[in-house]
Protein backbone atom coordinates (compact mmCIF):
# COMPACT_ATOMS: atom_id res chain seq x y z
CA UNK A 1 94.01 119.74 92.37
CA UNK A 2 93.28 123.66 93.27
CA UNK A 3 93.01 125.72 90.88
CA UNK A 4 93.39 129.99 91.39
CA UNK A 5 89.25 131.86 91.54
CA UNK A 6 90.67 135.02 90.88
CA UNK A 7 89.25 135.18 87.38
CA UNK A 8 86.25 133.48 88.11
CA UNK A 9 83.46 135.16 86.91
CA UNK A 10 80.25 136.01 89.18
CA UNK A 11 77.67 133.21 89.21
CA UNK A 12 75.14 133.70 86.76
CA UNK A 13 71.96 136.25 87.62
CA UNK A 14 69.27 133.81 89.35
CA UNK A 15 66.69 136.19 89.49
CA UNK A 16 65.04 138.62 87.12
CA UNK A 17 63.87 140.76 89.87
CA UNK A 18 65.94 143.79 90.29
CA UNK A 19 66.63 144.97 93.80
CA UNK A 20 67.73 148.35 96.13
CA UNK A 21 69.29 148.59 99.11
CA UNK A 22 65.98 149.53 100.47
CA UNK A 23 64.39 146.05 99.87
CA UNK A 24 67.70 144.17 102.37
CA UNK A 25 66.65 146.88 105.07
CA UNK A 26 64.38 145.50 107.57
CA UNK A 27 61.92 147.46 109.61
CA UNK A 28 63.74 146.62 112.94
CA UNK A 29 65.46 149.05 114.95
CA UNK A 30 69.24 148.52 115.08
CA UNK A 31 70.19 148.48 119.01
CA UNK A 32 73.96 149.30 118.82
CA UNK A 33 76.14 151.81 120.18
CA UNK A 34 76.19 154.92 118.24
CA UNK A 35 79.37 154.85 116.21
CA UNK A 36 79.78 151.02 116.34
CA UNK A 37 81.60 149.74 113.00
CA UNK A 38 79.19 147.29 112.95
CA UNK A 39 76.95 150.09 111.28
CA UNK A 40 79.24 150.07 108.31
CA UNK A 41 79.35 146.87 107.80
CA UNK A 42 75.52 146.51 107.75
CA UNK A 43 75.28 149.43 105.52
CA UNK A 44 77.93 148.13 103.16
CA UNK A 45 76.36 144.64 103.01
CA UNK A 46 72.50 146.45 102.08
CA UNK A 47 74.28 148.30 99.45
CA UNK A 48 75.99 145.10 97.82
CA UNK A 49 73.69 142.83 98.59
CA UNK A 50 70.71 143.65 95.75
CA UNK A 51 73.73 143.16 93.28
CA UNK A 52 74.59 139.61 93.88
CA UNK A 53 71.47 138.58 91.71
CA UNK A 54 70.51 136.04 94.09
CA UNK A 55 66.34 136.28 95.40
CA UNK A 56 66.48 137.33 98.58
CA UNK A 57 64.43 134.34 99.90
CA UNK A 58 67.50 132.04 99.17
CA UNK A 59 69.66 134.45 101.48
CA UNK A 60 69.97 133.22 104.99
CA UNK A 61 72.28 135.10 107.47
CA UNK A 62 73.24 133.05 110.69
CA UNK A 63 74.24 134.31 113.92
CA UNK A 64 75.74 132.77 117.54
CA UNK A 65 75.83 135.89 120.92
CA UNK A 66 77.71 138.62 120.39
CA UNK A 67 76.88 142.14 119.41
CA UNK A 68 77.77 141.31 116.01
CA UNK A 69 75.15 138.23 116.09
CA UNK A 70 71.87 141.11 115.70
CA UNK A 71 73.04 141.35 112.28
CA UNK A 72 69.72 138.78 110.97
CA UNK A 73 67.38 141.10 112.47
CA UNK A 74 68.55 144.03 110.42
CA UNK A 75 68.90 142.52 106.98
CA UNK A 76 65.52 141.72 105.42
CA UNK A 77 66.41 138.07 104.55
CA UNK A 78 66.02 134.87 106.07
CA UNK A 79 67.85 134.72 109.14
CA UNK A 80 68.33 132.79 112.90
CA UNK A 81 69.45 133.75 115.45
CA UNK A 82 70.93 130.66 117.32
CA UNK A 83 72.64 129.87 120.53
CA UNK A 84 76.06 130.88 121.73
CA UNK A 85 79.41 129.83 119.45
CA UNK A 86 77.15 127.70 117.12
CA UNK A 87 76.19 129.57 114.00
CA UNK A 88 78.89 126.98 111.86
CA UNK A 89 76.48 123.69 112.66
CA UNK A 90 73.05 125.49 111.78
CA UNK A 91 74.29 127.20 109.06
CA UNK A 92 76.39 123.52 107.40
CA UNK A 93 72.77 121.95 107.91
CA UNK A 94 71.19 124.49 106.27
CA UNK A 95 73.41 124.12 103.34
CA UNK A 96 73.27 120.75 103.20
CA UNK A 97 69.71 120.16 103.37
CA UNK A 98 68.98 123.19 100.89
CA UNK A 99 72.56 123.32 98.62
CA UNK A 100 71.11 126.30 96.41
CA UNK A 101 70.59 128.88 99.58
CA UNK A 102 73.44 131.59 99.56
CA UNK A 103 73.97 131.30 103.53
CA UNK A 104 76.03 133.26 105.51
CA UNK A 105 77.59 132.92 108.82
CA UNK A 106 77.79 136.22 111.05
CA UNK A 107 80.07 136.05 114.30
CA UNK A 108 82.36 137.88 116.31
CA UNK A 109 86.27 137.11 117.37
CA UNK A 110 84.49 136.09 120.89
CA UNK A 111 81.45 133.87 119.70
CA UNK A 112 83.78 132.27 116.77
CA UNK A 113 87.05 131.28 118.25
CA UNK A 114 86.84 130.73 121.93
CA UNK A 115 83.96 128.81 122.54
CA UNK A 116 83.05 128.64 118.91
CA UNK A 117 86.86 127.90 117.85
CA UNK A 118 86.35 124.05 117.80
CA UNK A 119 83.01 124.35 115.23
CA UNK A 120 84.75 127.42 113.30
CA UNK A 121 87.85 125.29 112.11
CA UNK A 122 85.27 122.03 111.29
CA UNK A 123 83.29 124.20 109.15
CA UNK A 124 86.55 125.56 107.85
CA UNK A 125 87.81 122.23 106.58
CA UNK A 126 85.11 120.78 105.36
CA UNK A 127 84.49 123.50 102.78
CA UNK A 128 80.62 123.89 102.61
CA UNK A 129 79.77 126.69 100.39
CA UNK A 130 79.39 129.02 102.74
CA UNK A 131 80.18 132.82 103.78
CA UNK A 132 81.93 133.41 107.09
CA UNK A 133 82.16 137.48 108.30
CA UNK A 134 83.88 137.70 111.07
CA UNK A 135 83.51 140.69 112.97
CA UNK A 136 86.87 141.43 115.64
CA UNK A 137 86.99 143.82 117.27
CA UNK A 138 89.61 142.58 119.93
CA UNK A 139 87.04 142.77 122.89
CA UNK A 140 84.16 141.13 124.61
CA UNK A 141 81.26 144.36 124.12
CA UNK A 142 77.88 142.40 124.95
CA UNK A 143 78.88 141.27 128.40
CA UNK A 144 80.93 144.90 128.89
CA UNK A 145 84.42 144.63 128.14
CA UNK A 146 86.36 141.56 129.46
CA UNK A 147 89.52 140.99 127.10
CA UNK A 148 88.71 138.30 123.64
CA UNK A 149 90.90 135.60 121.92
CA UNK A 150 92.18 138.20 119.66
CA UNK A 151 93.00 140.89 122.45
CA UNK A 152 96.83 141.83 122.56
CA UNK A 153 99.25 140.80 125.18
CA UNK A 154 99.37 142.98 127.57
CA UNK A 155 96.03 144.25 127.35
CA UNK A 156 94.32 145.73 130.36
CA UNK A 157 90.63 144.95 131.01
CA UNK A 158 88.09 144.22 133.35
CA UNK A 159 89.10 140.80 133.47
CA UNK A 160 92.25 141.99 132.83
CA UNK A 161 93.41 144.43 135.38
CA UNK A 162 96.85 143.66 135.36
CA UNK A 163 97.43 143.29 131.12
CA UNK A 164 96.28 140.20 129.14
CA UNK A 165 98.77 137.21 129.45
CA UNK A 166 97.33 135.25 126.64
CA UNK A 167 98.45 135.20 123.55
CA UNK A 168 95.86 136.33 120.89
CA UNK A 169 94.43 134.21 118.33
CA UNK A 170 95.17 135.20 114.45
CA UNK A 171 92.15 134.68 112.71
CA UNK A 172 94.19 134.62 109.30
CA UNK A 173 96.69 131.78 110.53
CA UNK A 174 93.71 129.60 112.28
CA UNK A 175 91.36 129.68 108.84
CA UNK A 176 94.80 128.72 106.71
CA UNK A 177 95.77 126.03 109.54
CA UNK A 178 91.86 124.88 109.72
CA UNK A 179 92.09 124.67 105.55
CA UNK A 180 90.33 127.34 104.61
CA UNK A 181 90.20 127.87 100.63
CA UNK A 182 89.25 131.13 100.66
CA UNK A 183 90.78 134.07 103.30
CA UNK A 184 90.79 137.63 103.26
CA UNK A 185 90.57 140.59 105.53
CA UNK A 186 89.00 144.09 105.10
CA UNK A 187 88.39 146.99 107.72
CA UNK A 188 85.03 148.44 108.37
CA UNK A 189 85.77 152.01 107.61
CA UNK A 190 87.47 151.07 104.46
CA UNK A 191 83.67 150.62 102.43
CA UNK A 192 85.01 150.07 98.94
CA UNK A 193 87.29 147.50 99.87
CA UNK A 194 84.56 145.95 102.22
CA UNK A 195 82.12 145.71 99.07
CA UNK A 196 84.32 144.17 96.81
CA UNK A 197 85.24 141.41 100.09
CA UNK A 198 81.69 140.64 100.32
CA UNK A 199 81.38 140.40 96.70
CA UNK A 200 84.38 138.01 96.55
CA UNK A 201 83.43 135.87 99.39
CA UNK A 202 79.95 135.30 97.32
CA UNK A 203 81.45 134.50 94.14
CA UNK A 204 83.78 131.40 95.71
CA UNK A 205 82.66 128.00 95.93
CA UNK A 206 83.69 126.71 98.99
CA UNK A 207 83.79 127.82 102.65
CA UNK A 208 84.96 131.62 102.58
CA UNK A 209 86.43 133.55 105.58
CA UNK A 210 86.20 137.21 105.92
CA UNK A 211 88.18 138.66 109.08
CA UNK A 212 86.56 142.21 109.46
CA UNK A 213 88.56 144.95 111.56
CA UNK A 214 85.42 146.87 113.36
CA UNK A 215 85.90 149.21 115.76
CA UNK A 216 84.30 148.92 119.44
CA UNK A 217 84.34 152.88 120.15
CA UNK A 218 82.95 151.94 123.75
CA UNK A 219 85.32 149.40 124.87
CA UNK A 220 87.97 149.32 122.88
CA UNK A 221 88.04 152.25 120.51
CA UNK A 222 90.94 153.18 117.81
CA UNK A 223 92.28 149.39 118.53
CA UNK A 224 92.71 149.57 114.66
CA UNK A 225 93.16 153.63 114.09
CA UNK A 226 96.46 152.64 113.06
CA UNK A 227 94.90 151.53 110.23
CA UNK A 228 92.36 153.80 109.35
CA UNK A 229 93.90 157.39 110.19
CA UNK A 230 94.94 159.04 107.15
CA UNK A 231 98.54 160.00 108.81
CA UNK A 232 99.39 156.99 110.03
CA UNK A 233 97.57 154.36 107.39
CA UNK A 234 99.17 154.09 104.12
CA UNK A 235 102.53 152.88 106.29
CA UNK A 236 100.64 150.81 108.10
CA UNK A 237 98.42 148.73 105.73
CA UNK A 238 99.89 146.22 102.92
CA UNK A 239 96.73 146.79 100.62
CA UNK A 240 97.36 143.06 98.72
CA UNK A 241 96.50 142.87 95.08
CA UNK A 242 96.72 139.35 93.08
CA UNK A 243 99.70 139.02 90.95
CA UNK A 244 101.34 142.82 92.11
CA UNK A 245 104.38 143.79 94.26
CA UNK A 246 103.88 144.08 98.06
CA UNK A 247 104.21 148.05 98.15
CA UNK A 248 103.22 150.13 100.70
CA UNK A 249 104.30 153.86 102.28
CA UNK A 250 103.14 157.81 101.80
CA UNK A 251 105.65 157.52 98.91
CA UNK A 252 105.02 153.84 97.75
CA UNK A 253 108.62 153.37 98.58
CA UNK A 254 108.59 150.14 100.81
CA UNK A 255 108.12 146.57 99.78
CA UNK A 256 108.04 143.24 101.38
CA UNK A 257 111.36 141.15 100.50
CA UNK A 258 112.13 137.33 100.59
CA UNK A 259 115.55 137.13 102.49
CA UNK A 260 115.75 133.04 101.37
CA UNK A 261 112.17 131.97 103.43
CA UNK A 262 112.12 135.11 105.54
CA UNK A 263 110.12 138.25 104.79
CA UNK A 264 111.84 141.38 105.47
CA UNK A 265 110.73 145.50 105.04
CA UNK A 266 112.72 146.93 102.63
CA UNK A 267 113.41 150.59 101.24
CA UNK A 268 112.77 150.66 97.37
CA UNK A 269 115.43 153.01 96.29
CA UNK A 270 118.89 152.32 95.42
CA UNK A 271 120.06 148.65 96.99
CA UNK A 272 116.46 147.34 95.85
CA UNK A 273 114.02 147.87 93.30
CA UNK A 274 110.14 146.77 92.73
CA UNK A 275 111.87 143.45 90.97
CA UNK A 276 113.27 142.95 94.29
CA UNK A 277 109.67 142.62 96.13
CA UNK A 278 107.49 139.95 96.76
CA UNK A 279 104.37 139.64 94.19
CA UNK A 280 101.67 138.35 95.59
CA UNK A 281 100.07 135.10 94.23
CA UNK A 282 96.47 134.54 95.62
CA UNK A 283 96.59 130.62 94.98
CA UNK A 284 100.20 130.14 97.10
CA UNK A 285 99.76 128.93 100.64
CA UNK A 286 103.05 129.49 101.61
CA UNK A 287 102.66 133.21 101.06
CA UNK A 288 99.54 133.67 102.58
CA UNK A 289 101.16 132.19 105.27
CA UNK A 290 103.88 134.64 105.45
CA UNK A 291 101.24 137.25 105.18
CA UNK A 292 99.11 136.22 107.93
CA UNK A 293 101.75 136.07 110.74
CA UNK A 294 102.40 139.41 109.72
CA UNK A 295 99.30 140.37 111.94
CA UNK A 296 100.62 141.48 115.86
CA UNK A 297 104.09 142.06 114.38
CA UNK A 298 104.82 145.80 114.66
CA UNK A 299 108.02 145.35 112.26
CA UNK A 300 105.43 144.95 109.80
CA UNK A 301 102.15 146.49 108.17
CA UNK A 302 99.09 144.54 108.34
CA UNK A 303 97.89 142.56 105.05
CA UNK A 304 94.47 143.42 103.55
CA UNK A 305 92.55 141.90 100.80
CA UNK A 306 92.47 138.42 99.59
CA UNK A 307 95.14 136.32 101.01
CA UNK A 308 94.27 133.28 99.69
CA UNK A 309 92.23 131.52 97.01
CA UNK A 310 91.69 128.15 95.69
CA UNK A 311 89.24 126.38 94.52
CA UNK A 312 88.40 122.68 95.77
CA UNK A 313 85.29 119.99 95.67
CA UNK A 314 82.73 121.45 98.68
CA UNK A 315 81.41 118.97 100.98
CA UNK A 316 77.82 119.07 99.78
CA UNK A 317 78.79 118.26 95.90
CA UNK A 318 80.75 115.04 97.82
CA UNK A 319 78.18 114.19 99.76
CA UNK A 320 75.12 114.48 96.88
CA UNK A 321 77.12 111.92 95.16
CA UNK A 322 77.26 109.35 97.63
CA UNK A 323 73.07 109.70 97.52
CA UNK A 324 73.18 109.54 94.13
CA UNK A 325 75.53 106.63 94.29
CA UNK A 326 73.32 105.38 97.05
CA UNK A 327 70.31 105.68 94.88
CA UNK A 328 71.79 103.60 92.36
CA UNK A 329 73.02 100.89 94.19
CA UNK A 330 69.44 100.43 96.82
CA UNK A 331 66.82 102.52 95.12
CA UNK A 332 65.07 105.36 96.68
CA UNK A 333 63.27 104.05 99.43
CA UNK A 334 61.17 105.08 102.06
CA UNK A 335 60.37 106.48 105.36
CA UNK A 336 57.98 103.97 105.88
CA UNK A 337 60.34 101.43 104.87
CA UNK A 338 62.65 102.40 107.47
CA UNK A 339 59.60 102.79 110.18
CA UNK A 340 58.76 99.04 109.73
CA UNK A 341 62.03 97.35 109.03
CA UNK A 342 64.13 95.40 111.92
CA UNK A 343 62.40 95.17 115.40
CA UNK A 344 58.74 96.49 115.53
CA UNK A 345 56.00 96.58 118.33
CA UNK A 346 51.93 96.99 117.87
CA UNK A 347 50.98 98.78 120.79
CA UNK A 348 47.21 97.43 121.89
């Protein structure tokens, strides 16, 4: 049964060393476009990072290709960067043939769900304990601007000329569908919020997914502005908050309604009040549902924060007790064992 990880407190402190955001900065030149989001997000994760009391040396960030997949280099951790789209199978084996390493997955809305997609929703169901950032900035920027799986209909590109026909991805709806028991989505210019996220994502057992909104100022720049400008954002972002109304607006005057199973905009005034609106419940699927396939709908504001939370057995824990079971039943063993047992040959 899944039980809600809201309350759960942070893991306990397994170092005594004490750490700065100078000691997760490594001596490596970052190589990305001046005013890239991606900055933030680096220099968000340095800042949170010394707090998580975890030893550095059990922190391993994993990337696939993308711009978003230099992020090893620049954290002074254990890292790899591996081959295109498959970050999600080197990072699972890592966990399971280490369980105590914090391990994080870095990867991009190109790298993880179009290539990547098929390995992104494994990982996702299985529920390894591990940290998936995604970085989407609705645009291929390594190879120069050709239109993503999260690009817009319509969208005009250089493999795009005449407007995107595809319909985008929602990274929110794929992670629910794949089984994902933890979700959420922050912004890169929003820091707070994108510290707490991080800090979230490390405090749940299981496979957690972190959509980031990060701004391509190159090749796709103000795709979220939105968003992030101060006149437009407050209508335009549902900032989600476990067990409180879905309010948003200048004035805090606009809520999200349940019209029977259909969520609806409404004015908070005099036909509805805050009873009226929809509180959010971290541990319901069915809202976080609702919530994602809010995303690409201009009739409503985008969600933020935690969408969903559960807690659920990970794969490792299953799988260390069908060793132990193993061990039990046959014994230990050996390599050797194995080596010399069934058909054998003596070379002379």
């Amino acid at each position: 049964m899944c039980i809600r990880d809201r309350d759960k407190e942070m893991p306990e402190t397994k170092t005594t060393k004490t750490y700065t955001r100078k000691d997760f900065t490594s001596d490596q030149a970052v190589r990305w476009c001046p005013g890239c989001g991606d900055y933030a997000i680096l220099a968000q994760s340095q800042k949170v990072f010394p707090d998580l009391g975890v030893d550095k040396e059990n922190i391993v960030f994993i990337s696939g290709i993308g711009c978003s997949s230099r992020f090893p280099y620049y954290m002074d951790t254990y890292g790899f960067h591996t081959i295109h789209c498959r970050a999600p199978e080197i990072a699972s084996g890592l966990k399971l043939a280490n369980p105590d390493l914090s391990v994080w997955v870095v990867t991009g809305d190109g790298d993880g769900l179009s290539i990547g997609g098929n390995h992104t929703i494994h990982l996702l169901r299985r529920n390894l304990d591990i940290n998936v950032m995604l970085f989407n900035n609705r645009i291929y920027g390594l190879t120069k601007g050709q239109y993503s799986p999260t690009s817009e209909v319509g969208k005009v590109t250089k493999s795009t000329p005449m407007g995107s026909l595809d319909r985008p991805f929602n990274p929110l709806t794929l992670a629910l569908g794949a089984g994902a028991t933890f979700v959420s989505r922050t912004i890169d210019k929003e820091t707070k919020h994108l510290q707490e996220m991080i800090k979230r994502s490390h405090v749940h057992k299981g496979t957690s997914f972190m959509e980031i909104y990060q701004n391509c100022n190159i090749f796709n720049d103000g795709a979220f502005s939105q968003l992030t400008d101060r006149d437009s954002k407050l209508d335009s972002v549902l900032w989600l908050e476990n067990n409180s109304p879905m309010i948003f607006g200048v004035e805090k005057n606009k809520g999200i309604r349940l019209d029977g199973n259909i969520p609806k905009v409404v004015e908070i005034g005099k036909k509805w009040s805050v009873d009226d609106v929809l509180v959010h419940d971290e541990s319901d699927y069915v809202i976080a549902s609702l919530l994602s396939n809010m995303t690409y709908n201009p009739d409503f504001p985008d969600p933020v924060g935690v969408l969903y939370a559960v807690e659920d057995t990970t794969y490792e824990d299953m799988m260390m007790d069908q060793l132990n079971e193993a061990v039990k039943k046959k014994d230990k063993g050996s390599i050797q064992d194995i080596i010399n047992s069934g058909d054998t040959w003596v070379v002379k």
